[in-house]
C-alpha atoms as a PDB file:
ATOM      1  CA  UNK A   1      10.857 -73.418 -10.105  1.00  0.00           C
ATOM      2  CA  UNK A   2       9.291 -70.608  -7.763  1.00  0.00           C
ATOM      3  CA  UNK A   3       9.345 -67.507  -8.279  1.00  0.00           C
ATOM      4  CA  UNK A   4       9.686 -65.019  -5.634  1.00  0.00           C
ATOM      5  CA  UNK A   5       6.998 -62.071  -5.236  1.00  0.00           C
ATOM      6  CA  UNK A   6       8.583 -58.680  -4.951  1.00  0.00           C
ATOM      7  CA  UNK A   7       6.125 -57.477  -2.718  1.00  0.00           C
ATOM      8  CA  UNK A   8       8.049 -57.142   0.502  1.00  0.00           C
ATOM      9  CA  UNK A   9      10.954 -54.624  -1.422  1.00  0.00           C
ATOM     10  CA  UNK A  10       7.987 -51.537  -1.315  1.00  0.00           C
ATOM     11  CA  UNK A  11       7.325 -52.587   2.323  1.00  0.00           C
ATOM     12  CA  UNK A  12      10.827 -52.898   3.487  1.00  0.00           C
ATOM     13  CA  UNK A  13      11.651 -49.637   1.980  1.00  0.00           C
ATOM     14  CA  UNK A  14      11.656 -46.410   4.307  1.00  0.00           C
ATOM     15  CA  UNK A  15      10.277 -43.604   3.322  1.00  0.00           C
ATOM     16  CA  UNK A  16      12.517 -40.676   1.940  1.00  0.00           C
ATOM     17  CA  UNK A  17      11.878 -37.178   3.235  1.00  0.00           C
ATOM     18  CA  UNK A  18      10.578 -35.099   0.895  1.00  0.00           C
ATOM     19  CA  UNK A  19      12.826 -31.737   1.102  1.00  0.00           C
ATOM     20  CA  UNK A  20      11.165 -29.754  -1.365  1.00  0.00           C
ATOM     21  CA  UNK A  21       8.084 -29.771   0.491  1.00  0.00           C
ATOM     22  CA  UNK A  22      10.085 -29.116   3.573  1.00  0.00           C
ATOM     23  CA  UNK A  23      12.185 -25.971   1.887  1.00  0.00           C
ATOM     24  CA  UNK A  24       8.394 -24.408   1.287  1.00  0.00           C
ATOM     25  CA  UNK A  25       7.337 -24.955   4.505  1.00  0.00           C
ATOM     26  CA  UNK A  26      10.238 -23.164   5.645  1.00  0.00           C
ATOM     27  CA  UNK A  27       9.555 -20.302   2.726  1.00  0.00           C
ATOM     28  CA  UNK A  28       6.275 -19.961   3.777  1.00  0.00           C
ATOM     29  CA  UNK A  29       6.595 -19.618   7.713  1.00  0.00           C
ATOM     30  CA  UNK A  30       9.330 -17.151   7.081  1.00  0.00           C
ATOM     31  CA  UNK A  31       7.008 -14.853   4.626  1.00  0.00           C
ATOM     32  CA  UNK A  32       4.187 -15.142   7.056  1.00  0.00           C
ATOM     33  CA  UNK A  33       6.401 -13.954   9.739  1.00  0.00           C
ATOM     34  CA  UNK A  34       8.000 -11.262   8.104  1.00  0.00           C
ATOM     35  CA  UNK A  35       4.025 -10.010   7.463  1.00  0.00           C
ATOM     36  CA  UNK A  36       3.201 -10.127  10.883  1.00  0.00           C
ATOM     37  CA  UNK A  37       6.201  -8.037  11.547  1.00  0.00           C
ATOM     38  CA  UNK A  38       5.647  -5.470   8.952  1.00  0.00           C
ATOM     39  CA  UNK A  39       1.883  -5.182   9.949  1.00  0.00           C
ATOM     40  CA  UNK A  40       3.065  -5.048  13.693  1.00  0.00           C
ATOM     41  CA  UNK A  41       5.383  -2.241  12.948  1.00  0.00           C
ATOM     42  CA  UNK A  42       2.940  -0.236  10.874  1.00  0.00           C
ATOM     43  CA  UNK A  43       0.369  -0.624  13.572  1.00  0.00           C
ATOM     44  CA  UNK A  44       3.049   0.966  15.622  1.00  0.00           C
ATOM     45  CA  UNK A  45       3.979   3.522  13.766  1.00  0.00           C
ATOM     46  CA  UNK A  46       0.485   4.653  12.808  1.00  0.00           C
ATOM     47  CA  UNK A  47      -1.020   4.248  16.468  1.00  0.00           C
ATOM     48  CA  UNK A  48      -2.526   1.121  15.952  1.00  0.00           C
ATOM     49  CA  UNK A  49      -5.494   3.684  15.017  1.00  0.00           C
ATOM     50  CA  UNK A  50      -5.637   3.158  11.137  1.00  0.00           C
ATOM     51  CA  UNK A  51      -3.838   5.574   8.583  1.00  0.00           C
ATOM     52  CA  UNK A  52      -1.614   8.646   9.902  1.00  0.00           C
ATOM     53  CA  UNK A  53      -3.684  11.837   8.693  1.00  0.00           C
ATOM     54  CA  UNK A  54      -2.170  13.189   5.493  1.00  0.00           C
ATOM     55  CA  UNK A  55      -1.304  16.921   6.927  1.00  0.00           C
ATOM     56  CA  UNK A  56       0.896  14.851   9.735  1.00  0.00           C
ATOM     57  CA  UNK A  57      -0.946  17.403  12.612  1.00  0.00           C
ATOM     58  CA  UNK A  58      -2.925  14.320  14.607  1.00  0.00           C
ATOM     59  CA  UNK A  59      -2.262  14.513  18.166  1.00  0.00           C
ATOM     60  CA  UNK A  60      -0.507  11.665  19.866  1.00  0.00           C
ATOM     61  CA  UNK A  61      -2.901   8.469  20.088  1.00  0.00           C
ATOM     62  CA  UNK A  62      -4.562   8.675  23.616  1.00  0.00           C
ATOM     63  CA  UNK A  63      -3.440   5.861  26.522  1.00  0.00           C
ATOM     64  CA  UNK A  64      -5.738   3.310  27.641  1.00  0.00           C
ATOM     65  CA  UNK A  65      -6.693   3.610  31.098  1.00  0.00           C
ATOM     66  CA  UNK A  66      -4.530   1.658  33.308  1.00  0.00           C
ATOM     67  CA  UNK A  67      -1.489   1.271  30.965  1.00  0.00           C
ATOM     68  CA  UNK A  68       1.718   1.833  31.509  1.00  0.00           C
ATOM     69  CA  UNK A  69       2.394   3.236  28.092  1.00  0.00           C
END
């Protein structure tokens, strides 16, 4: 009597996605985004210049030349 080798079952097998790893991915693209965002909108709100003086008197951030701003 043979036996058979199980060998070919792991081969024959395909390969499971691994949704965990997936859901992070996800987690992680959607924190990095909502960074970029905040940073984007703080840039914005500041004028891109660094920190809003604290006695709120600044005058507005100058144009560069050539923009339509």
């Amino acid at each position: 009597m043979h036996r058979q080798h199980r060998t070919c079952d792991r081969s024959s097998r395909l390969a499971t996605p691994n949704y965990s790893y997936e859901k992070r991915q996800r987690e992680l693209a959607k924190k990095r985004k909502a960074e970029e965002k905040r940073q984007r909108k703080q840039a914005r709100d500041t004028g891109g210049t660094g920190p809003a003086p604290a006695d709120g008197n600044a005058p507005p951030p100058a144009t560069e030349p050539g923009s339509n701003g």
